[in-house]
C-alpha atoms as a PDB file:
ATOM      1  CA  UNK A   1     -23.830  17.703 -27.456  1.00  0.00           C
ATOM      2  CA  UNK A   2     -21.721  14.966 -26.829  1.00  0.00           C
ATOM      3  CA  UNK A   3     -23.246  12.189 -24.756  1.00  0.00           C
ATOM      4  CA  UNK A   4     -21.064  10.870 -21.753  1.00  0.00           C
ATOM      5  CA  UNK A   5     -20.343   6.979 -21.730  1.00  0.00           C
ATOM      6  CA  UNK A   6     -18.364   4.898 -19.559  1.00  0.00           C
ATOM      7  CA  UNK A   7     -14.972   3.436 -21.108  1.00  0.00           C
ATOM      8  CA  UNK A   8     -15.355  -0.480 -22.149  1.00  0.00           C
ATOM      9  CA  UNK A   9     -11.568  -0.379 -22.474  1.00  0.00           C
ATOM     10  CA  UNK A  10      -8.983   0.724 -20.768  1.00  0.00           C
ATOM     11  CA  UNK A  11      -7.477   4.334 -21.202  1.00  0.00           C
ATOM     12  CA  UNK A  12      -5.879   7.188 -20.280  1.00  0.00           C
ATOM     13  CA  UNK A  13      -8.657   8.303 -17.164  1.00  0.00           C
ATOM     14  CA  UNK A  14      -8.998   4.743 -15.991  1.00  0.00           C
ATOM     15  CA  UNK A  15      -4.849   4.523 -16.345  1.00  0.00           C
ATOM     16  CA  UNK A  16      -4.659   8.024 -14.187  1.00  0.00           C
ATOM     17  CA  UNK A  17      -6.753   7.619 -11.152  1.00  0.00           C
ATOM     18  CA  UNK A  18      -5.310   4.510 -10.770  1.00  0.00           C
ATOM     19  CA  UNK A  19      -2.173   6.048 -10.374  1.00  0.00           C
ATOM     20  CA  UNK A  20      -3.840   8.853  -8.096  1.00  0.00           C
ATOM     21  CA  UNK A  21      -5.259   5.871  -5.975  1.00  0.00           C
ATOM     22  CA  UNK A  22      -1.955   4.725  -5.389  1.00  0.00           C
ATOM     23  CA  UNK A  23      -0.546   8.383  -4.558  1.00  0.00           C
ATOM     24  CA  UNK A  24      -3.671   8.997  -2.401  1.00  0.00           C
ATOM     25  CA  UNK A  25      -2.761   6.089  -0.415  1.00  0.00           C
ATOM     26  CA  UNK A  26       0.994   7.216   0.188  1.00  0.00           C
ATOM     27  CA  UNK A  27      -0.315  10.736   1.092  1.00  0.00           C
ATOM     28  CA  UNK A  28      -2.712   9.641   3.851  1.00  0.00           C
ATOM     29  CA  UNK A  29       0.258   7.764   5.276  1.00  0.00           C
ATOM     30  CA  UNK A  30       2.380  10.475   5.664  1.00  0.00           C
ATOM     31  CA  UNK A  31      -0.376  13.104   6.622  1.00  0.00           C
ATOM     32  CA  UNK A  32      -1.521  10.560   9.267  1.00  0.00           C
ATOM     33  CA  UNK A  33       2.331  10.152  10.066  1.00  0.00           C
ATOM     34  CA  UNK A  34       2.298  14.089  10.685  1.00  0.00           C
ATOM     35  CA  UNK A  35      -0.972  13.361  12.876  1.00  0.00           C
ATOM     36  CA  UNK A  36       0.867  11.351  15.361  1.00  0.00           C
ATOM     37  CA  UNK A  37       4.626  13.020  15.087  1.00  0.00           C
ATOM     38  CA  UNK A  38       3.177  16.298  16.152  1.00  0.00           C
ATOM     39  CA  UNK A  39       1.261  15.007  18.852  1.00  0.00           C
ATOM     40  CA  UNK A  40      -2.240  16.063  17.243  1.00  0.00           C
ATOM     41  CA  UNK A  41      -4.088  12.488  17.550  1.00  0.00           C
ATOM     42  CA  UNK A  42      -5.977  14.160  20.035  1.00  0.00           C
ATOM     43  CA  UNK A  43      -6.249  17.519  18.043  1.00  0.00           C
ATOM     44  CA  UNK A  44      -9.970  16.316  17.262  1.00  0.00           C
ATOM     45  CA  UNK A  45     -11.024  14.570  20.426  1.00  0.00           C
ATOM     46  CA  UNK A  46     -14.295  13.302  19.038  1.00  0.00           C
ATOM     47  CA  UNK A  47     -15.548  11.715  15.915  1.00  0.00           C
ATOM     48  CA  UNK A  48     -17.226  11.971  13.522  1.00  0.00           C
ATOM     49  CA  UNK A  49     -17.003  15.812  14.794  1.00  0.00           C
ATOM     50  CA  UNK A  50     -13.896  17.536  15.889  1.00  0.00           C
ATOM     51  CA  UNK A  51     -15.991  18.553  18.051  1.00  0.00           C
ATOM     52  CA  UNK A  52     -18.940  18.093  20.431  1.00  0.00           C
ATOM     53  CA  UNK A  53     -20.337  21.284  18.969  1.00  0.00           C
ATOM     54  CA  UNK A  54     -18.853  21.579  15.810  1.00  0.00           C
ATOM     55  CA  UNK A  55     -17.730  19.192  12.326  1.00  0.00           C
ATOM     56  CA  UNK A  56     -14.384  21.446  11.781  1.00  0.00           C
ATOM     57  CA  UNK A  57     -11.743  22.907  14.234  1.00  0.00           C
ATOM     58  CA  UNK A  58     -11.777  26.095  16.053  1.00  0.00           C
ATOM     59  CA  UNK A  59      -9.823  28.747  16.971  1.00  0.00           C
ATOM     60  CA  UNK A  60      -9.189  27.614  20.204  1.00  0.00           C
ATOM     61  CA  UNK A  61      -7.651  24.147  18.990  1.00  0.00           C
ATOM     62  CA  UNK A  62      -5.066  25.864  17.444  1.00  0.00           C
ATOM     63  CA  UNK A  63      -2.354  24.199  14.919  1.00  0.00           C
ATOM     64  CA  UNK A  64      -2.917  20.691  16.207  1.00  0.00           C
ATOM     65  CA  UNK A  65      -6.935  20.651  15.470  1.00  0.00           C
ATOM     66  CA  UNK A  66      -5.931  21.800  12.331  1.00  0.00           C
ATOM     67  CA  UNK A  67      -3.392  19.018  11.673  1.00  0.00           C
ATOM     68  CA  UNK A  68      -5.701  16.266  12.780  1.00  0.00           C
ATOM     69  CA  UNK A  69      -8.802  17.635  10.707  1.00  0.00           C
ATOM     70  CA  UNK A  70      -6.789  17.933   7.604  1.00  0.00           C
ATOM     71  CA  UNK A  71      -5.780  14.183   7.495  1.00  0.00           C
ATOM     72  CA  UNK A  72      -9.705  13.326   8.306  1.00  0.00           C
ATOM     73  CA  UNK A  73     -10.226  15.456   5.062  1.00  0.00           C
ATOM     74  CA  UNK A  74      -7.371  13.790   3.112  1.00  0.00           C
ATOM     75  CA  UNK A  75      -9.587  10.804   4.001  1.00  0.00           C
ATOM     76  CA  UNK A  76     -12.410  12.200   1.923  1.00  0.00           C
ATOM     77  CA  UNK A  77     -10.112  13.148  -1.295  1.00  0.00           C
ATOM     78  CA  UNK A  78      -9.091   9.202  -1.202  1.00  0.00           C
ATOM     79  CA  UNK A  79     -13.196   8.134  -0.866  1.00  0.00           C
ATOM     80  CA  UNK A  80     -13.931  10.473  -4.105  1.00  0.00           C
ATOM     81  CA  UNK A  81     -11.058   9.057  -5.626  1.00  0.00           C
ATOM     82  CA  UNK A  82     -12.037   5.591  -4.885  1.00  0.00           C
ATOM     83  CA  UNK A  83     -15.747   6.001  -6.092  1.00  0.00           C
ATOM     84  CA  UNK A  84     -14.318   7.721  -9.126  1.00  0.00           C
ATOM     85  CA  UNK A  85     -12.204   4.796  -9.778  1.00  0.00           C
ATOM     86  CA  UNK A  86     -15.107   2.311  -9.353  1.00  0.00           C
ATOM     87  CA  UNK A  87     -17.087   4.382 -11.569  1.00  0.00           C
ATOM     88  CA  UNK A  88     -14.779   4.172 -14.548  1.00  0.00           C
ATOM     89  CA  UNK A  89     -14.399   0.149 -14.442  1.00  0.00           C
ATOM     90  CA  UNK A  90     -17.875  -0.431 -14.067  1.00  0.00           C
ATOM     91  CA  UNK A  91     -18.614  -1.339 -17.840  1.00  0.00           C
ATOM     92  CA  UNK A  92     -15.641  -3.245 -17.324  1.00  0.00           C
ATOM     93  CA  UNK A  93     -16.475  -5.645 -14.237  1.00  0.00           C
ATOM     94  CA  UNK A  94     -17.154  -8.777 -16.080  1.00  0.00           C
ATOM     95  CA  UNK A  95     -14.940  -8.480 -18.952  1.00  0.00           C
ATOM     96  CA  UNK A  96     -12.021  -7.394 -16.459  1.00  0.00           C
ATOM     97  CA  UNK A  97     -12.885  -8.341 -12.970  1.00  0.00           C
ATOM     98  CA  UNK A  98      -9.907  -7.744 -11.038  1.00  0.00           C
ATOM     99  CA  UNK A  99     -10.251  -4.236 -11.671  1.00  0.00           C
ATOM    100  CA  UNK A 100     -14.046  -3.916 -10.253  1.00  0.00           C
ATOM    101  CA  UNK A 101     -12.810  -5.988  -7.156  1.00  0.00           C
ATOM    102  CA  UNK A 102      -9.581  -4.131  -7.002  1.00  0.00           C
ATOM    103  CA  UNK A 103     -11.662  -0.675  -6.691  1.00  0.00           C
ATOM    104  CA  UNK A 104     -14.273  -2.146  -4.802  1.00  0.00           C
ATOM    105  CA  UNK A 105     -12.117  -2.862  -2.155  1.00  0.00           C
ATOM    106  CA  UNK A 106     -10.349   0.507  -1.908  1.00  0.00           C
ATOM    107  CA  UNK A 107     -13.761   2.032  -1.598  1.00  0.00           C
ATOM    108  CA  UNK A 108     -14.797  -0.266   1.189  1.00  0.00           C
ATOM    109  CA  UNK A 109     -11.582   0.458   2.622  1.00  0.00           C
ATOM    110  CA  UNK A 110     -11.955   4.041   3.095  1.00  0.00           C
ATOM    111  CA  UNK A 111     -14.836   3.375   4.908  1.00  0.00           C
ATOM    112  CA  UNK A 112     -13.373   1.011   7.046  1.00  0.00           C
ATOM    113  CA  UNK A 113     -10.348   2.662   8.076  1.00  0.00           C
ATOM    114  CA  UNK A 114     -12.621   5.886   8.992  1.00  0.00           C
ATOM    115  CA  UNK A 115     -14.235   4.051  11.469  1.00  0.00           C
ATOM    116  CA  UNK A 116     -11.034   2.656  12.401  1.00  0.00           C
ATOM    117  CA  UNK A 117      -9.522   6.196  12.956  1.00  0.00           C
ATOM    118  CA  UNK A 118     -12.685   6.943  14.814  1.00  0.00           C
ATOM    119  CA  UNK A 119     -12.245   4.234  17.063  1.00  0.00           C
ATOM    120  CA  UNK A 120      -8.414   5.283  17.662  1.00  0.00           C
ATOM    121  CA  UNK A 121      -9.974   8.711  18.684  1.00  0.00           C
ATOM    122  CA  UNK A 122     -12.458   7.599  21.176  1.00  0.00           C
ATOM    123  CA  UNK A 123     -10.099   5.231  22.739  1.00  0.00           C
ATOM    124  CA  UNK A 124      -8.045   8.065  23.435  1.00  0.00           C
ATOM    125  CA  UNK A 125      -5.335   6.520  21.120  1.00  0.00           C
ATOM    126  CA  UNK A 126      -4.901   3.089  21.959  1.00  0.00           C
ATOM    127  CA  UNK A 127      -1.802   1.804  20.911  1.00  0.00           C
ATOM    128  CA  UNK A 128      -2.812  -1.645  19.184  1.00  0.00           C
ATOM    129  CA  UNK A 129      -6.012   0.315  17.443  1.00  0.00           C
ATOM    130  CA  UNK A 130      -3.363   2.722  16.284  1.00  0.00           C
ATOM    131  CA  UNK A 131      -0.904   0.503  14.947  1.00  0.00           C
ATOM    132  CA  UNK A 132      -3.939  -1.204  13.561  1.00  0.00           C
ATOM    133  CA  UNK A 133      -5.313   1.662  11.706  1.00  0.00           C
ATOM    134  CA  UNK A 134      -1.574   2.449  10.059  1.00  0.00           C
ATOM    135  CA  UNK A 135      -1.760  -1.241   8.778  1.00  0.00           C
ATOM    136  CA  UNK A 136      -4.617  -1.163   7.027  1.00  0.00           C
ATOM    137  CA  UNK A 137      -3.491   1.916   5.620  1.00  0.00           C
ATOM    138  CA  UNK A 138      -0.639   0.264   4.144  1.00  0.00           C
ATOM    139  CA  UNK A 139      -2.531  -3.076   2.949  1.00  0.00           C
ATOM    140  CA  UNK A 140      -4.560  -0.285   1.034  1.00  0.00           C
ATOM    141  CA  UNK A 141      -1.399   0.384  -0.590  1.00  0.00           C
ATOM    142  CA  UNK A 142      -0.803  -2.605  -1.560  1.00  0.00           C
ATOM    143  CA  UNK A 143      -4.138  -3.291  -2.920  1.00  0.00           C
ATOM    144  CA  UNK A 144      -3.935   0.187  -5.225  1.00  0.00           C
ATOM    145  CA  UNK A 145      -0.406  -0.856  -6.096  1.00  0.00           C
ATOM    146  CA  UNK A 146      -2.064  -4.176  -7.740  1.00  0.00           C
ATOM    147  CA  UNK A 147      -4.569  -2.284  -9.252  1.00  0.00           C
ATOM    148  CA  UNK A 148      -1.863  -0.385 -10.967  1.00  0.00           C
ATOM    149  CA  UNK A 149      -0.606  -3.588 -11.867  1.00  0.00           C
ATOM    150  CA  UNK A 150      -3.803  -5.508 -13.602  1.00  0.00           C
ATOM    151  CA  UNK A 151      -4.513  -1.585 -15.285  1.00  0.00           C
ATOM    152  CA  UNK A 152      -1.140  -2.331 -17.175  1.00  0.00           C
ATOM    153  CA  UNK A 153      -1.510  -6.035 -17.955  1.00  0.00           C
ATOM    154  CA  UNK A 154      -2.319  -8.054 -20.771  1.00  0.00           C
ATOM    155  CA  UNK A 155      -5.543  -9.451 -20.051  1.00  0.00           C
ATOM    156  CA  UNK A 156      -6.595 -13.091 -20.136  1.00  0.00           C
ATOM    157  CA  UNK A 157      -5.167 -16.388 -18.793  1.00  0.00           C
ATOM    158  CA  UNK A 158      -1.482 -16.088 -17.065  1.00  0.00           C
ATOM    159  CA  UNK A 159       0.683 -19.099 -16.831  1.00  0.00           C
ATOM    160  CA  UNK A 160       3.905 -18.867 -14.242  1.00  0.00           C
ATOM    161  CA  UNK A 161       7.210 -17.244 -15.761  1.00  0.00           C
ATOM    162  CA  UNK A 162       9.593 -18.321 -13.214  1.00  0.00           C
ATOM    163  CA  UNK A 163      10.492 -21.571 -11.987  1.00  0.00           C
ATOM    164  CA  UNK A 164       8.640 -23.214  -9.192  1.00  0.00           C
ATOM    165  CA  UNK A 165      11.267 -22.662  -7.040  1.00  0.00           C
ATOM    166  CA  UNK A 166      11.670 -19.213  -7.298  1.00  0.00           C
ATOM    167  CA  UNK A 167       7.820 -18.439  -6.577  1.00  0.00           C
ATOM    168  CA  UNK A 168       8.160 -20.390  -3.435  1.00  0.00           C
ATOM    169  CA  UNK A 169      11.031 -18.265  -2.576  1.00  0.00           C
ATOM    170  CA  UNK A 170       9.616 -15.113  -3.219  1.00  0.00           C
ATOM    171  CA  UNK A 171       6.342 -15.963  -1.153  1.00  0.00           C
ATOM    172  CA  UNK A 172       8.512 -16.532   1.551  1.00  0.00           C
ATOM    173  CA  UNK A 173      10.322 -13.411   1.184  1.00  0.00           C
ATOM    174  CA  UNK A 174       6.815 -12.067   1.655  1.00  0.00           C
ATOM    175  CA  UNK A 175       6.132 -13.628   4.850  1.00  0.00           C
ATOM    176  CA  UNK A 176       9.199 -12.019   6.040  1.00  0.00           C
ATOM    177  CA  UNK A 177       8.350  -8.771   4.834  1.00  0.00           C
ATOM    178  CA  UNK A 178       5.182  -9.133   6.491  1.00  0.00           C
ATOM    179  CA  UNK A 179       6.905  -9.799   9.918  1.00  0.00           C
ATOM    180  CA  UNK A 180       8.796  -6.942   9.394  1.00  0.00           C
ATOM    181  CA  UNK A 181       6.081  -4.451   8.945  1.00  0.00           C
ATOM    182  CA  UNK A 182       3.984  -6.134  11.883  1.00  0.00           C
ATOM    183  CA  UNK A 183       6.761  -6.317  14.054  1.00  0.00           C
ATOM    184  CA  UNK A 184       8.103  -2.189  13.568  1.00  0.00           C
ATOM    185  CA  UNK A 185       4.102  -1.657  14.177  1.00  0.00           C
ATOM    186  CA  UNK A 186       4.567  -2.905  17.568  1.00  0.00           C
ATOM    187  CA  UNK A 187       8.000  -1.107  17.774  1.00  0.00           C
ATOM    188  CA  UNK A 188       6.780   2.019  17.207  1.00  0.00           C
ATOM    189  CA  UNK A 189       3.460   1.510  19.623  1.00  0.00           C
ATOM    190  CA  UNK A 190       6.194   0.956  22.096  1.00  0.00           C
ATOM    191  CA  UNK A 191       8.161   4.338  21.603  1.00  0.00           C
ATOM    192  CA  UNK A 192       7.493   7.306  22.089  1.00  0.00           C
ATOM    193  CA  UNK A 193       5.186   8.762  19.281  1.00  0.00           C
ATOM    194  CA  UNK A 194       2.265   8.545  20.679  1.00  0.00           C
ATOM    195  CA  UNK A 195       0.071  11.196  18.641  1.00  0.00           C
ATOM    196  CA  UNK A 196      -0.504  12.799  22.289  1.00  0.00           C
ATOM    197  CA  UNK A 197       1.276  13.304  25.457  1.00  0.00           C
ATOM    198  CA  UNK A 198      -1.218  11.643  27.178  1.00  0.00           C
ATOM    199  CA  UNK A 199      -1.810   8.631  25.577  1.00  0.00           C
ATOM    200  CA  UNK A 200      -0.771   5.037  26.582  1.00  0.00           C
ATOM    201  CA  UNK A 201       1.698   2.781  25.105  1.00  0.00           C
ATOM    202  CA  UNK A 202       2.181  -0.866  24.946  1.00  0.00           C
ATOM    203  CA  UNK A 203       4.090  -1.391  27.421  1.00  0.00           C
ATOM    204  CA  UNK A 204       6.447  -3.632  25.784  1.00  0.00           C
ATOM    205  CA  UNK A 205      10.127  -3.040  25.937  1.00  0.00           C
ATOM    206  CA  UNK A 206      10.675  -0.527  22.605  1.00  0.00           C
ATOM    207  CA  UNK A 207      14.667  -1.664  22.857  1.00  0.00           C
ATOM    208  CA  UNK A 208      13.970  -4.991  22.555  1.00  0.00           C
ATOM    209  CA  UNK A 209      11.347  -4.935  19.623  1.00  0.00           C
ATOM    210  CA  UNK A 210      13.823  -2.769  17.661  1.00  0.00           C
ATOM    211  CA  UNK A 211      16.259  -6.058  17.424  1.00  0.00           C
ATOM    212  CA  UNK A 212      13.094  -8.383  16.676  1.00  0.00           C
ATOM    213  CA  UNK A 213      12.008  -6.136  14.193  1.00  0.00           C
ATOM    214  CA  UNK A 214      15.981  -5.311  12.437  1.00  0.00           C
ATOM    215  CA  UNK A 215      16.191  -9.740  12.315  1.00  0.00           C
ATOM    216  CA  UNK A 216      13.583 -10.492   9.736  1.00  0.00           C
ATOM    217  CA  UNK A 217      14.529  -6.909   7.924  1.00  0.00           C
ATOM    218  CA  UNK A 218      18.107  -8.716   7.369  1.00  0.00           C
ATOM    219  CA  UNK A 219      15.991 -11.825   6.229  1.00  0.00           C
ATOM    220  CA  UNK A 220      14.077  -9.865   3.647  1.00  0.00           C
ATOM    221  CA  UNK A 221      17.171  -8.110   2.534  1.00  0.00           C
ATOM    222  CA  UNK A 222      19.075 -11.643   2.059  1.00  0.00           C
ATOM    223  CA  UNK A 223      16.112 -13.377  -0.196  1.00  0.00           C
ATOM    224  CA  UNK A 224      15.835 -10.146  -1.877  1.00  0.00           C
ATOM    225  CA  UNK A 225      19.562  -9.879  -3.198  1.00  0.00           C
ATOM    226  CA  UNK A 226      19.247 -13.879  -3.424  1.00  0.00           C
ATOM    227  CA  UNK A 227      16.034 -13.414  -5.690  1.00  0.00           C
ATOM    228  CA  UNK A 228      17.263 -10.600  -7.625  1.00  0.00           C
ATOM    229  CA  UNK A 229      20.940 -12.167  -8.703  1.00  0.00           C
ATOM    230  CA  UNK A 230      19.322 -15.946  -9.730  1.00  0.00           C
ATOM    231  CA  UNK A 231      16.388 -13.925 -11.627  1.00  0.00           C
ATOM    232  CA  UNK A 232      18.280 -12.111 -13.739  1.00  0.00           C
ATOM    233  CA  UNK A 233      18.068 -13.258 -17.444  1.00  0.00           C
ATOM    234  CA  UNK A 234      14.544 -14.276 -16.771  1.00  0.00           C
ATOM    235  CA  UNK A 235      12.286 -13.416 -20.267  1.00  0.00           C
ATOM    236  CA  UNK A 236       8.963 -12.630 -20.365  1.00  0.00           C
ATOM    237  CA  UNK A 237       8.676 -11.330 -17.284  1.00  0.00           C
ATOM    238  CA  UNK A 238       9.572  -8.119 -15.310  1.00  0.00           C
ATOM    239  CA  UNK A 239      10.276  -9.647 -11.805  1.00  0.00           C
ATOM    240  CA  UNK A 240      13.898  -9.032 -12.342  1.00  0.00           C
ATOM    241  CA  UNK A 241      13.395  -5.146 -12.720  1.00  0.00           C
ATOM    242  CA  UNK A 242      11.073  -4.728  -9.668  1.00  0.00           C
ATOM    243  CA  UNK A 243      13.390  -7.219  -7.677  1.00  0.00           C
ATOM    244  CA  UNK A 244      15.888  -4.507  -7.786  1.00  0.00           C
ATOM    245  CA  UNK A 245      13.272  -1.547  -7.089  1.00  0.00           C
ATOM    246  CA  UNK A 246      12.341  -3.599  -3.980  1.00  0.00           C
ATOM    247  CA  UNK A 247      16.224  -4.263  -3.147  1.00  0.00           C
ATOM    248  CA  UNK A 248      16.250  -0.209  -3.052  1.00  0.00           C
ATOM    249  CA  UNK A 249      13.799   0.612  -0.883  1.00  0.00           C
ATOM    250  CA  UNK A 250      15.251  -2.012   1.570  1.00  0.00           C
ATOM    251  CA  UNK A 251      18.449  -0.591   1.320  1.00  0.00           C
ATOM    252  CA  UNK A 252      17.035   2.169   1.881  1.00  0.00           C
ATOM    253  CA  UNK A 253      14.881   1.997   4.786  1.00  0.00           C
ATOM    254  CA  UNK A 254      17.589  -0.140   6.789  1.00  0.00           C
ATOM    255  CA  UNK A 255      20.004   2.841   6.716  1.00  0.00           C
ATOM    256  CA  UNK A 256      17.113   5.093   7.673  1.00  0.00           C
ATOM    257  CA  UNK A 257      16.057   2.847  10.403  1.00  0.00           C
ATOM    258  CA  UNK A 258      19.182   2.903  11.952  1.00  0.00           C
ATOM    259  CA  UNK A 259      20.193   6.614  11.558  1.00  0.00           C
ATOM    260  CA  UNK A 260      16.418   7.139  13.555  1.00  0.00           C
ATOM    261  CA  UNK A 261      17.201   4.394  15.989  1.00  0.00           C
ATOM    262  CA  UNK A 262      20.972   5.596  17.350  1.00  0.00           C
ATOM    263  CA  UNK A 263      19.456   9.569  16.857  1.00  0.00           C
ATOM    264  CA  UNK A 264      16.510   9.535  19.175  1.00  0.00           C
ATOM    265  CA  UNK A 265      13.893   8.875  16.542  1.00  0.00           C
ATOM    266  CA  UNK A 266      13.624  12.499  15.116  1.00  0.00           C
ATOM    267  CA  UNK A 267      10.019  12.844  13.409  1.00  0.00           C
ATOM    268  CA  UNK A 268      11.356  13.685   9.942  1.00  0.00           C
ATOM    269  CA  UNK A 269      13.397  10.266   9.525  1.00  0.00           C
ATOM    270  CA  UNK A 270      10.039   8.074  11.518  1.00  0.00           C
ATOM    271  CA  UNK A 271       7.762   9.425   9.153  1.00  0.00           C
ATOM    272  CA  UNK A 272      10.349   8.459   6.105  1.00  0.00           C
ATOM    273  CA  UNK A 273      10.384   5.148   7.805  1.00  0.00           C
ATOM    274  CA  UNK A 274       6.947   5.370   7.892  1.00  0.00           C
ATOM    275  CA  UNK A 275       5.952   5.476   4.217  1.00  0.00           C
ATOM    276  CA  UNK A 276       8.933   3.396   3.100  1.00  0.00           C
ATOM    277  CA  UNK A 277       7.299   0.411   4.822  1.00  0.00           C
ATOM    278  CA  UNK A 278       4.160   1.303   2.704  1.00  0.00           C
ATOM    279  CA  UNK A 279       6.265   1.538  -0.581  1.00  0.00           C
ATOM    280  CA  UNK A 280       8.337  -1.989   0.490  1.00  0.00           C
ATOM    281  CA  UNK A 281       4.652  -3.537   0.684  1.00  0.00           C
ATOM    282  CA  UNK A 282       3.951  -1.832  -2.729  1.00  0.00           C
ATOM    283  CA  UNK A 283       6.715  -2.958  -4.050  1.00  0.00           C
ATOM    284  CA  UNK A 284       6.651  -6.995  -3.006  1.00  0.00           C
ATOM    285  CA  UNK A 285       3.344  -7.091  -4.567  1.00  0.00           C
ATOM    286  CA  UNK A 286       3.946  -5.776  -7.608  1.00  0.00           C
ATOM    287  CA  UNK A 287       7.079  -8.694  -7.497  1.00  0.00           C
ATOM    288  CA  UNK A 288       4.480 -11.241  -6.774  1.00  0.00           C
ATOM    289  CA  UNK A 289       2.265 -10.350  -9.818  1.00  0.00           C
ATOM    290  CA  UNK A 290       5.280 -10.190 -11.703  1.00  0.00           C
ATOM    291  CA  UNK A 291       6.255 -13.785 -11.196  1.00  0.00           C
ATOM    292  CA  UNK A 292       3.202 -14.836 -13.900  1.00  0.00           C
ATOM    293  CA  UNK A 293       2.531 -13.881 -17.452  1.00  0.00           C
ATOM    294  CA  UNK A 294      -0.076 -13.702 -19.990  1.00  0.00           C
ATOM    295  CA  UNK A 295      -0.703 -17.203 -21.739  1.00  0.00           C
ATOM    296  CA  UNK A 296       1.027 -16.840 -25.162  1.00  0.00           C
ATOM    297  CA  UNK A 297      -1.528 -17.585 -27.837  1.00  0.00           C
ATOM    298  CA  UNK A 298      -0.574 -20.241 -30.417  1.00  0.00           C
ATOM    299  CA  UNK A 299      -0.688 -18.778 -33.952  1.00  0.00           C
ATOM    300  CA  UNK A 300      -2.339 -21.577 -36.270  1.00  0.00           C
ATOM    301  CA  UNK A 301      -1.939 -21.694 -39.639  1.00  0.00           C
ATOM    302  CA  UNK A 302      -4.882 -23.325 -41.875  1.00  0.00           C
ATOM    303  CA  UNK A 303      -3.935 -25.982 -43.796  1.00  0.00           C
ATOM    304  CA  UNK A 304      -4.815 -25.187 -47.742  1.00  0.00           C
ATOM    305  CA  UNK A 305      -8.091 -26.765 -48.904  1.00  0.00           C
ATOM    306  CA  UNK A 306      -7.789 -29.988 -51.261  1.00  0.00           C
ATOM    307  CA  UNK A 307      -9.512 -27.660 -54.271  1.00  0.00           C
ATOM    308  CA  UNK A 308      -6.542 -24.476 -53.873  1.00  0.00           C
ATOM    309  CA  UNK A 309      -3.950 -27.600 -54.137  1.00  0.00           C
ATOM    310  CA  UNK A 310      -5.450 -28.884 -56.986  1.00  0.00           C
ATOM    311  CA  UNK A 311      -6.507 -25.483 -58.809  1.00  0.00           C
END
């Protein structure tokens, strides 16, 4: 019988869930996104039960307990998947510790955004605890999108590819996708998706925040086209590549942010909007681990010994 051991390299099951921690962390987006668009943030109206009386929905809940109690179990495929992960790096943590931390924090993640969409629940959907919970969902993300990342690379000391200019540029292309995000957060608090009829919004004028959150969309979209035309020819590197990935998804969710904006917000084209933010997160972190590479090793070639020059 074959004894089980954990990998001290990396392979093909450490390469996969990686890849399913990233998916994981899309899907929860979007089922969360169906949570709210269907009005079933309520469709559980306690936690850590869905009920007083019972841990799953019943019969009298109808579709929208069911909704809401299938995105708390999506919750619990990402936790297995997280542990899973951790598992499979731990003969790894010291020899690659980005990974361990990587994982680590994905676990603890799960966790915390449980008791973050428990929270949300027992504050009858508060708005800012709402918009608070979908951020940290897409930070999480982010984080499995670098772990994707340091599965790939060369390991060992990295040294910066690009010039200095062009990192400062791209970390400011960051901020501005940051702003983004954080600003169409407080956008949407201020619309109507609520997750329930009854639930409170911000208060804030939605018509304005649309215009404060389109301004530092253009922004992002300006660097990015800047970044991606004066990076091209760049060796050693892949920035260039994933410049023009992120470029896409920008392009991308500005024309789907204004079809939803000038149609009434229709739920299919929100949630879209929804997990596009998470994949233009994804995607200016991967640029941003892209803009270093591994230390290139100097070959050195022994000089012959005084007895093979005289032999």
């Amino acid at each position: 019988m074959k004894r089980f051991s954990l990998p001290t390299r990396i392979n093909g099951g450490i390469r996969l869930f990686a890849w399913l921690s990233f998916f994981s962390e899309l899907l929860i987006i979007l089922t969360g996104g169906a949570v709210r668009l269907t009005g079933s943030g309520l469709g559980c109206p306690t936690w850590p039960l869905c009920t007083p009386e019972s841990l799953v929905p019943t019969a009298e809940m109808g579709i929208h307990g069911v909704i809401e109690f299938s995105n708390r179990m999506m919750s619990g495929v990402v936790g297995i998947i997280a542990v899973v992960m951790l598992v499979l790096v731990f003969a790894l943590r010291k020899e690659r510790r980005e990974l361990w931390t990587l994982s680590l924090i994905l676990l603890i993640g799960v966790v915390a955004q449980a008791v973050v969409g428990g929270i949300s629940v027992l504050t009858g959907l508060n708005p800012f605890i709402v918009g608070f919970h979908y951020t940290v969902s897409l930070v999480m993300c982010a984080i499995a999108a670098a772990l994707l990342v340091r599965v790939y690379a060369v390991p060992g000391p990295r040294e910066l590819a690009v010039p200095r200019w062009f990192m400062i540029l791209t970390h400011l292309t960051t901020f501005f996708v940051a702003l983004t995000i954080a600003v169409g957060v407080l956008t949407t608090a201020s619309g109507p998706h609520s997750g329930d009829l009854n639930a409170a919004r911000t208060g804030f004028n939605a018509e304005l925040f649309e215009h404060l959150h389109a301004w530092p969309a253009y922004a992002v979209l300006a660097l990015t086209v800047t970044l991606a035309i004066t990076s091209f020819g760049f060796t050693g590197t892949r920035v260039h590549r994933w410049l023009l990935a992120l470029l896409g998804v920008e392009l991308l969710q500005i024309a789907i942010g204004l079809i939803q904006a000038n149609t009434g917000l229709p739920e299919g084209l929100v949630a879209a909007h929804m997990v596009l933010a998470a994949l233009l997160a994804s995607a200016m972190t991967v640029v941003v681990l892209n803009l270093k590479k591994p230390v290139a090793v100097a070959v050195q070639i022994a000089e012959p010994s005084p007895a093979t020059v005289t032999a």
